[in-house]
PDB file of N, CA and C in Angstrom:
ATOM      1  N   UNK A   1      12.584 -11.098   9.748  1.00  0.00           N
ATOM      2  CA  UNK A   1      11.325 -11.102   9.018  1.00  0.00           C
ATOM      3  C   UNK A   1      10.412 -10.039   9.611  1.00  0.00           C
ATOM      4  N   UNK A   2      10.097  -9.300   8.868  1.00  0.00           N
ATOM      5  CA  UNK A   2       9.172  -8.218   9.387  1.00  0.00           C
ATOM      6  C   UNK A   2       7.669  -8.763   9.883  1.00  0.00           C
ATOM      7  N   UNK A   3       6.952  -8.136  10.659  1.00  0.00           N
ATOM      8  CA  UNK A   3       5.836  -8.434  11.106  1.00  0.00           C
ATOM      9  C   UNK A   3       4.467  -8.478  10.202  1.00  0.00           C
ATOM     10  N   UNK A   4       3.944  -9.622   9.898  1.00  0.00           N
ATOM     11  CA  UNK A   4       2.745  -9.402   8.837  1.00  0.00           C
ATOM     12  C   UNK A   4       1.694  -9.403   9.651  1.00  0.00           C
ATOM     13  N   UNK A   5       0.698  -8.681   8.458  1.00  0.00           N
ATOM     14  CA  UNK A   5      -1.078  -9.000   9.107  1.00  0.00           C
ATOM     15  C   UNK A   5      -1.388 -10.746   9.604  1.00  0.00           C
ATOM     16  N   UNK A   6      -2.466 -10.752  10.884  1.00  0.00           N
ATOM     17  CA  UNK A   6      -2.620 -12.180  11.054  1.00  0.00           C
ATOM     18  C   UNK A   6      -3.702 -12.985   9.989  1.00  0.00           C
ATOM     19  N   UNK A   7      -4.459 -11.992   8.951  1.00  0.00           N
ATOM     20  CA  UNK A   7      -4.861 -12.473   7.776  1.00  0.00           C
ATOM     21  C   UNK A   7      -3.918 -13.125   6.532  1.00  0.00           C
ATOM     22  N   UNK A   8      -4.612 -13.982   5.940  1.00  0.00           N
ATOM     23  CA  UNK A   8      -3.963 -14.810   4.558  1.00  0.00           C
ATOM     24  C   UNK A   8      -3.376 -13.562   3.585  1.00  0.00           C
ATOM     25  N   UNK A   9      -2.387 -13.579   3.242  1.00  0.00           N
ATOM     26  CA  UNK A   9      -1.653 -12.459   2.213  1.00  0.00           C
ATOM     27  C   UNK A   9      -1.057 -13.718   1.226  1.00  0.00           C
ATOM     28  N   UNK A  10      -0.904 -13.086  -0.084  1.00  0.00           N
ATOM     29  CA  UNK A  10      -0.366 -13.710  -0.910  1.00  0.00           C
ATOM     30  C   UNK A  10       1.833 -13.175  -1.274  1.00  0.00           C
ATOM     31  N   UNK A  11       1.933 -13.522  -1.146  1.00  0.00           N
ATOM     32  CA  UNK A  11       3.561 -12.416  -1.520  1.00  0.00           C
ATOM     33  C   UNK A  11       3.818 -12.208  -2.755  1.00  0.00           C
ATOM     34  N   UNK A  12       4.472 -11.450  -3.047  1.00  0.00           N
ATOM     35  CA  UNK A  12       4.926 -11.154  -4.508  1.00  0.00           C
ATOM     36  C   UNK A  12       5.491 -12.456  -4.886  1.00  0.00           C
ATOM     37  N   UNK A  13       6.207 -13.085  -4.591  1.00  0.00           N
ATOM     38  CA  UNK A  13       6.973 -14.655  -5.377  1.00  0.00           C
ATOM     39  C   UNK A  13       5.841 -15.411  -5.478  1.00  0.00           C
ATOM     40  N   UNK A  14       4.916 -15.607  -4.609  1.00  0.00           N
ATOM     41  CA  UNK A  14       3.802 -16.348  -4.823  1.00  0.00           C
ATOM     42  C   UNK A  14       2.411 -16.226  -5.870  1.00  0.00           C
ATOM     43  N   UNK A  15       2.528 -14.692  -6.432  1.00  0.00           N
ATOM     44  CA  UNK A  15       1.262 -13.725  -7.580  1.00  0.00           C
ATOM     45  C   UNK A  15       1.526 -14.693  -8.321  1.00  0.00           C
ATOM     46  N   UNK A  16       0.087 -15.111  -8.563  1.00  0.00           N
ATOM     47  CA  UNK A  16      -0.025 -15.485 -10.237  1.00  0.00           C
ATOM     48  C   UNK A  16      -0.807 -14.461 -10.834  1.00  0.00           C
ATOM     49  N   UNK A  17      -1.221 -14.450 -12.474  1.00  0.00           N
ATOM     50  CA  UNK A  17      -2.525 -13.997 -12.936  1.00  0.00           C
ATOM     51  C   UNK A  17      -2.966 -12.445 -12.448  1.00  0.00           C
ATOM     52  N   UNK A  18      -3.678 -11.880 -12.646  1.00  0.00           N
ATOM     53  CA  UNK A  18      -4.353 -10.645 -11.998  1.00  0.00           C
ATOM     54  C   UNK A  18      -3.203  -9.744 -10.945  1.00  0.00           C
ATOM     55  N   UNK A  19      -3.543 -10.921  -9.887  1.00  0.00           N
ATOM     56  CA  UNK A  19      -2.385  -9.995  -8.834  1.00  0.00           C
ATOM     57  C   UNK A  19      -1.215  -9.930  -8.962  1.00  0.00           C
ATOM     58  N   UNK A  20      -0.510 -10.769  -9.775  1.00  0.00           N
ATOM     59  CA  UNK A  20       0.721 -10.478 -10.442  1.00  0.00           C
ATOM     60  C   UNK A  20       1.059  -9.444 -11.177  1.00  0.00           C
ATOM     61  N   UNK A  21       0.117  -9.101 -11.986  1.00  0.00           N
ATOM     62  CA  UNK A  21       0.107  -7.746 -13.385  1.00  0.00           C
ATOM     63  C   UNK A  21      -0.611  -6.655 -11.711  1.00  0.00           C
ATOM     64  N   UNK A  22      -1.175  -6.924 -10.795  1.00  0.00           N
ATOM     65  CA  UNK A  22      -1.318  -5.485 -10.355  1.00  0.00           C
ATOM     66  C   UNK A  22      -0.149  -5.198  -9.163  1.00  0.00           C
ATOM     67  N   UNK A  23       0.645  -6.344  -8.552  1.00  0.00           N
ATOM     68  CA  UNK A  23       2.011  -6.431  -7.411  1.00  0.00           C
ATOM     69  C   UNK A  23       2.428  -5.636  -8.841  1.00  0.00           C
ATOM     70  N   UNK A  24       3.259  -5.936 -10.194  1.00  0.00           N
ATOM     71  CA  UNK A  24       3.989  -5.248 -11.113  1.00  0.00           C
ATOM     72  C   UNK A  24       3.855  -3.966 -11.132  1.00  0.00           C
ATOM     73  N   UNK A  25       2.693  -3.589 -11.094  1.00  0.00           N
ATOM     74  CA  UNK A  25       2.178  -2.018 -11.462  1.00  0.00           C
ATOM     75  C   UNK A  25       2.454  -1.377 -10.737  1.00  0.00           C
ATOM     76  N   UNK A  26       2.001  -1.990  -8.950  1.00  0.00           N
ATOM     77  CA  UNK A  26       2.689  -0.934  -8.275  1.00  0.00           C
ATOM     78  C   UNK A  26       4.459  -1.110  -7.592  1.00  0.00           C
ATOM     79  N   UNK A  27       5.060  -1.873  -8.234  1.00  0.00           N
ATOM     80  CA  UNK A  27       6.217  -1.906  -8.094  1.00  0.00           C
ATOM     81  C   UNK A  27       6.698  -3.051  -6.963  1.00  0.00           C
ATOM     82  N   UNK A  28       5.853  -3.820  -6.942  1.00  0.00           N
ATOM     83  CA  UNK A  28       5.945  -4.938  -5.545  1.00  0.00           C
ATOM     84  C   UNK A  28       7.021  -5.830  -6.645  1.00  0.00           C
ATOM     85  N   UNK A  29       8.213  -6.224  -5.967  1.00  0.00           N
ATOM     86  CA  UNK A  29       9.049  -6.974  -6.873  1.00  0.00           C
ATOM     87  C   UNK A  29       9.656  -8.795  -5.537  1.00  0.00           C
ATOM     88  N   UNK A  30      10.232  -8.161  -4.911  1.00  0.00           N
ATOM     89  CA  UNK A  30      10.112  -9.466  -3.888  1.00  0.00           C
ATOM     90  C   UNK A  30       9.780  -9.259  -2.676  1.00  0.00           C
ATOM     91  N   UNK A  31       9.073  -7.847  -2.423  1.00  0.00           N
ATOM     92  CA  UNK A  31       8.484  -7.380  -0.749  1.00  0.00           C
ATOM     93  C   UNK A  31       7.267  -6.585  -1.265  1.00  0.00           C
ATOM     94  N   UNK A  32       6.624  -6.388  -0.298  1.00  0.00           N
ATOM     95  CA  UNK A  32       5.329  -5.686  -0.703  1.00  0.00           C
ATOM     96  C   UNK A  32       5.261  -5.165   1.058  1.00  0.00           C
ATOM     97  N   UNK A  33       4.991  -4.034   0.768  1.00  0.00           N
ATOM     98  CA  UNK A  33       4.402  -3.176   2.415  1.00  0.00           C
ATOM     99  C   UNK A  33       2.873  -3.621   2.653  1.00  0.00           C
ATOM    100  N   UNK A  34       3.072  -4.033   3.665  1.00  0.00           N
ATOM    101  CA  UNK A  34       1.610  -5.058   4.576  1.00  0.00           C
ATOM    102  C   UNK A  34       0.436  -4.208   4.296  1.00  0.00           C
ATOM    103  N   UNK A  35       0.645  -3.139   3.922  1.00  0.00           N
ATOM    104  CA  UNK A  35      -1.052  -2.268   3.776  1.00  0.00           C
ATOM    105  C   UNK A  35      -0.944  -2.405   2.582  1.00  0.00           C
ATOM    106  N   UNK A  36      -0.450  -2.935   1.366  1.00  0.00           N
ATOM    107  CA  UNK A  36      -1.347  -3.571   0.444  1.00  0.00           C
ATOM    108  C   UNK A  36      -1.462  -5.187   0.145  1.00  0.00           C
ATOM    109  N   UNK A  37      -0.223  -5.422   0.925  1.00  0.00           N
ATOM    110  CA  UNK A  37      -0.759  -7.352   0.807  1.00  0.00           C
ATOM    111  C   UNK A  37      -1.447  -7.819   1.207  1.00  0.00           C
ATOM    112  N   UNK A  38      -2.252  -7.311   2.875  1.00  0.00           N
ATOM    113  CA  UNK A  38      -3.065  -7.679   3.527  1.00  0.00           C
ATOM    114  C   UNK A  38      -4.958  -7.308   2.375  1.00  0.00           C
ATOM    115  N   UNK A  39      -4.105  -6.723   1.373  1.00  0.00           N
ATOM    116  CA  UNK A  39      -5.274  -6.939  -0.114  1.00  0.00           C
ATOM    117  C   UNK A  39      -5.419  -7.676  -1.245  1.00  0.00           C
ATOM    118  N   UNK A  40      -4.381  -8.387  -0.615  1.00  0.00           N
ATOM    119  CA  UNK A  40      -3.965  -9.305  -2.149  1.00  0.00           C
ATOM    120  C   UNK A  40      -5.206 -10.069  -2.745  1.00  0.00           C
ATOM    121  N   UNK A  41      -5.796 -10.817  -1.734  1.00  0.00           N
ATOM    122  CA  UNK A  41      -6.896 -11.773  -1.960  1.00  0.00           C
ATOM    123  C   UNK A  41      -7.914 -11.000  -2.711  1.00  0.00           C
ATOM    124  N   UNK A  42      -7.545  -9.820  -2.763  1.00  0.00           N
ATOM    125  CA  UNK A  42      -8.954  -9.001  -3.661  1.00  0.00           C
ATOM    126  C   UNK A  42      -8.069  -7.792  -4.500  1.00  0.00           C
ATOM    127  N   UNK A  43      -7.460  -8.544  -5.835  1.00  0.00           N
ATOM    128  CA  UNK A  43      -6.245  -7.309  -6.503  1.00  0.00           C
ATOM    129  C   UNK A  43      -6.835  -6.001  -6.850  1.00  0.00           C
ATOM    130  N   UNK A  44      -8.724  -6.028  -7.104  1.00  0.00           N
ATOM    131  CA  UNK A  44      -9.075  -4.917  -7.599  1.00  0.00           C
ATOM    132  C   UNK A  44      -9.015  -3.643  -6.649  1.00  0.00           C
ATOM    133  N   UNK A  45      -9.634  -4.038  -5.110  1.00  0.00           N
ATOM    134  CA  UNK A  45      -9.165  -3.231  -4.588  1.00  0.00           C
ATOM    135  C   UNK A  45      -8.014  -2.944  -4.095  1.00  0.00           C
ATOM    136  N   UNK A  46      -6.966  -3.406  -3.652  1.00  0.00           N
ATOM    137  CA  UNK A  46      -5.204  -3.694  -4.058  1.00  0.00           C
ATOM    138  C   UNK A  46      -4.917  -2.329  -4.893  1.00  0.00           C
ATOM    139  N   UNK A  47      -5.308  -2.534  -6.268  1.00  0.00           N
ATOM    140  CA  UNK A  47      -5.290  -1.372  -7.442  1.00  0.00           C
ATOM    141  C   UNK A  47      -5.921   0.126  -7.014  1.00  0.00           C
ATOM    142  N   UNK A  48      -7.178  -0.420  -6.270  1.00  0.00           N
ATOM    143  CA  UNK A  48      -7.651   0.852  -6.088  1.00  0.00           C
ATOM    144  C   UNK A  48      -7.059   1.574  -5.014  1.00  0.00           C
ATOM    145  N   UNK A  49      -6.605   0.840  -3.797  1.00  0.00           N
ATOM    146  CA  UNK A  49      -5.982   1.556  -2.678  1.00  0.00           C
ATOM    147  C   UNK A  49      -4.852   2.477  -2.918  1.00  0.00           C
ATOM    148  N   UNK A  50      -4.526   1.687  -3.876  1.00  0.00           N
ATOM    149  CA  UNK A  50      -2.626   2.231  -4.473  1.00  0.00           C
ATOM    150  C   UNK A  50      -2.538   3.719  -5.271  1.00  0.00           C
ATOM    151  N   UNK A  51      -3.965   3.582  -6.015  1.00  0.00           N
ATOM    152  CA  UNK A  51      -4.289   4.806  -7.038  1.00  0.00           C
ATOM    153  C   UNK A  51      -4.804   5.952  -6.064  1.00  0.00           C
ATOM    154  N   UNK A  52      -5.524   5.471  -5.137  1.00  0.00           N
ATOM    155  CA  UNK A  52      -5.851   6.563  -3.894  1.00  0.00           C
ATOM    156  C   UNK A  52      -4.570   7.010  -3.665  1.00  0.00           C
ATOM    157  N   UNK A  53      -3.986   6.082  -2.543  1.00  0.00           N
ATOM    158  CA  UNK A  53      -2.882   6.634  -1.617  1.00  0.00           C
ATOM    159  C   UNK A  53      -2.013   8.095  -3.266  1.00  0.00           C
ATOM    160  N   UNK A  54      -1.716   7.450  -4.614  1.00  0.00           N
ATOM    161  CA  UNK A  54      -0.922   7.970  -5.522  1.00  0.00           C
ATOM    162  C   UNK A  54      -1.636   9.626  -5.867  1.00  0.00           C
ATOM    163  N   UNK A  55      -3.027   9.276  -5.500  1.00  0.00           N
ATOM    164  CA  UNK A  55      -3.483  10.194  -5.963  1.00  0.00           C
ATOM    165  C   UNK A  55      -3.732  11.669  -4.710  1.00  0.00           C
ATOM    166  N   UNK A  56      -3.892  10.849  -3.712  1.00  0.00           N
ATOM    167  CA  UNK A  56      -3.686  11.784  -2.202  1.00  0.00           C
ATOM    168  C   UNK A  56      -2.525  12.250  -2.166  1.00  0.00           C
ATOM    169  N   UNK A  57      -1.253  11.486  -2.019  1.00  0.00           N
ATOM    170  CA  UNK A  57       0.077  12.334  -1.945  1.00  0.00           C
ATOM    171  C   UNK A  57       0.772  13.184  -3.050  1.00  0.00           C
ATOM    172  N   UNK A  58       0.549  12.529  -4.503  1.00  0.00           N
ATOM    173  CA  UNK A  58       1.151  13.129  -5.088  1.00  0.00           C
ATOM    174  C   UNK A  58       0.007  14.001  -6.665  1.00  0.00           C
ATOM    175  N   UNK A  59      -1.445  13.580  -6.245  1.00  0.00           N
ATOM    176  CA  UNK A  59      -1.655  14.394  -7.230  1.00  0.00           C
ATOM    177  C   UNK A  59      -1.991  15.977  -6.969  1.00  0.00           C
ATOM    178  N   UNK A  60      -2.736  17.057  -7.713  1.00  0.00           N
ATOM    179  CA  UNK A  60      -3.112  18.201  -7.193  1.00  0.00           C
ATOM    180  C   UNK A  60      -3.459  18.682  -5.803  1.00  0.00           C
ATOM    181  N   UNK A  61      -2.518  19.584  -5.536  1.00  0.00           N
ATOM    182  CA  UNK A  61      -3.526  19.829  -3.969  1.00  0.00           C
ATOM    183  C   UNK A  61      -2.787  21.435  -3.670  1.00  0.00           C
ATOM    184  N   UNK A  62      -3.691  21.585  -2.585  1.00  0.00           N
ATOM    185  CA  UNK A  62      -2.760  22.890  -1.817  1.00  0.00           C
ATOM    186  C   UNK A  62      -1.762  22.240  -0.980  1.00  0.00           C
ATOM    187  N   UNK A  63      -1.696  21.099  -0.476  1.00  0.00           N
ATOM    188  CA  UNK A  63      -0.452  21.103   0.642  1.00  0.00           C
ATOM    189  C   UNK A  63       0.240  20.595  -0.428  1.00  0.00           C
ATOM    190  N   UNK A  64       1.016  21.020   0.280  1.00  0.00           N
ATOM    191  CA  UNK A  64       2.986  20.770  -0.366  1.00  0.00           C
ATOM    192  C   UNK A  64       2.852  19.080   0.014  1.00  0.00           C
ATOM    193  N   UNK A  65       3.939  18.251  -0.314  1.00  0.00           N
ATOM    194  CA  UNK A  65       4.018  16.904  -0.385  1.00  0.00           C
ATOM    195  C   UNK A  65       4.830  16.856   1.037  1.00  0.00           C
ATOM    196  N   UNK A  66       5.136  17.997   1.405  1.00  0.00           N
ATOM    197  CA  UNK A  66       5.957  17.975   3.329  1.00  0.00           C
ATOM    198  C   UNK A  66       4.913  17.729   3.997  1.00  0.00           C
ATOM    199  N   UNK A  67       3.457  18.407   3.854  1.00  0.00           N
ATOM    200  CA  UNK A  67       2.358  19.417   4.597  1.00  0.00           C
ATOM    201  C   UNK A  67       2.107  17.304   4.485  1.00  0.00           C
ATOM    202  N   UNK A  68       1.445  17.101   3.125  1.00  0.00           N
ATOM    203  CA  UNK A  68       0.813  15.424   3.378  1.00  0.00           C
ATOM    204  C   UNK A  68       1.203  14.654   3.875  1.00  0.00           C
ATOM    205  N   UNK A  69       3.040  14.850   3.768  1.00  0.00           N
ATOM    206  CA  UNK A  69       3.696  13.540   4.700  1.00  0.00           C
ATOM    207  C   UNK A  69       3.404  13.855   6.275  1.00  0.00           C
ATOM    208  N   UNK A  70       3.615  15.267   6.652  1.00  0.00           N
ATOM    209  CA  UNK A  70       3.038  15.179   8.211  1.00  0.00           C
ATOM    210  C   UNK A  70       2.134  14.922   8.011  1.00  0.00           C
ATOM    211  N   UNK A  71       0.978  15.045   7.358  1.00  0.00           N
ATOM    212  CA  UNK A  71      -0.488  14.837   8.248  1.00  0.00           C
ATOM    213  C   UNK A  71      -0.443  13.375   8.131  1.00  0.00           C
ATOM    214  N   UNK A  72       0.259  12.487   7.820  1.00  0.00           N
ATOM    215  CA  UNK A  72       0.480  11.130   6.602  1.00  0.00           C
ATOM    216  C   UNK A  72       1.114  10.309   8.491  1.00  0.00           C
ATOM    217  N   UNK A  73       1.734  11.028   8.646  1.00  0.00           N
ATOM    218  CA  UNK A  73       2.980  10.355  10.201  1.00  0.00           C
ATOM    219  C   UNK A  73       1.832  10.553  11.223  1.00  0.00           C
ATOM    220  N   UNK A  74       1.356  12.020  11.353  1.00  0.00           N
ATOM    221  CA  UNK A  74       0.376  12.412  12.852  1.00  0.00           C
ATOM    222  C   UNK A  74      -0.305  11.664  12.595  1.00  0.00           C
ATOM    223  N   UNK A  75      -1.185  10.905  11.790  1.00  0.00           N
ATOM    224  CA  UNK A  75      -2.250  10.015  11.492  1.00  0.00           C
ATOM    225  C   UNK A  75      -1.731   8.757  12.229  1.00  0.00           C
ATOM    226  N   UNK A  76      -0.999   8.120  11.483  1.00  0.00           N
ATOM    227  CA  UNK A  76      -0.170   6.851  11.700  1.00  0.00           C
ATOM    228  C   UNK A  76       0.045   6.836  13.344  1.00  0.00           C
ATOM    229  N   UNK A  77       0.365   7.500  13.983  1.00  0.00           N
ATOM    230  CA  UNK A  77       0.954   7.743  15.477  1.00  0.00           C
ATOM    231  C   UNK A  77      -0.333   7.682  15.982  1.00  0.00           C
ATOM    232  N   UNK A  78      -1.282   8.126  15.606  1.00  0.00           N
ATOM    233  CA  UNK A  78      -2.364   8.635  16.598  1.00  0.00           C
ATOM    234  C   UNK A  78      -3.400   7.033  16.247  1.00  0.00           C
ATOM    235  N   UNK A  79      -3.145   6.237  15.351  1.00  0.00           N
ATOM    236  CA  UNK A  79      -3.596   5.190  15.191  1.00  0.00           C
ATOM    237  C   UNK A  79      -2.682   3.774  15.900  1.00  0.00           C
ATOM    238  N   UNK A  80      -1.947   4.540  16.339  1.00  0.00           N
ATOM    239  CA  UNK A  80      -0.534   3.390  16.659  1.00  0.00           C
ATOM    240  C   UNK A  80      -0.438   2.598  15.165  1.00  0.00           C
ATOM    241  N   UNK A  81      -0.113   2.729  14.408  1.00  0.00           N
ATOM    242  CA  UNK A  81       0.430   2.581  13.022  1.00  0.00           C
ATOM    243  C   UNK A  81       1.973   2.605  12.878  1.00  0.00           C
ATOM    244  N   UNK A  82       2.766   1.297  12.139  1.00  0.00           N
ATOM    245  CA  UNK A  82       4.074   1.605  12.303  1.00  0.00           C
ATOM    246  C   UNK A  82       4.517   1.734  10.802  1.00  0.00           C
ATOM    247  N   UNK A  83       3.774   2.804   9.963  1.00  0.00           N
ATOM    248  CA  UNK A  83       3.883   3.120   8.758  1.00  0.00           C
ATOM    249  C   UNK A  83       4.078   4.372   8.928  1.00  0.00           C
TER     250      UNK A  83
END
């Protein structure tokens, strides 16, 4: 079992309603990665985090999608982050 936040998360088998139609959207089917479940209790921002992160890595930019994933890892490391 992987390590969760020590906050209340809801899981994907458990979505009803709202957070169900927004776990769907972003593709949460029977796991969900802890930096958005630890949002479940609030799906709107859940939605909004997801459209960020979608919109930082993969929409318009000058860095290449290599250039975001490093700065994406050096971040993570320098936060002790195991994402």
């Amino acid at each position: 079992m992987k390590q969760r936040a020590w906050i209340k998360i809801i899981e994907p088998a458990e979505a009803k309603g709202e957070l169900a139609r927004v776990y769907a959207g972003v593709g949460a089917r029977d796991d969900v990665a802890s930096i958005l479940a630890v949002q479940s209790l609030d799906p709107h921002a859940l939605l909004a985090h997801h459209e960020l992160y979608r919109g930082l890595m993969y929409g318009p930019s000058p860095l290449t999608r290599i250039q975001r994933e490093a700065i994406a890892v050096v971040v993570s490391l320098a936060n002790d982050c195991h994402y």
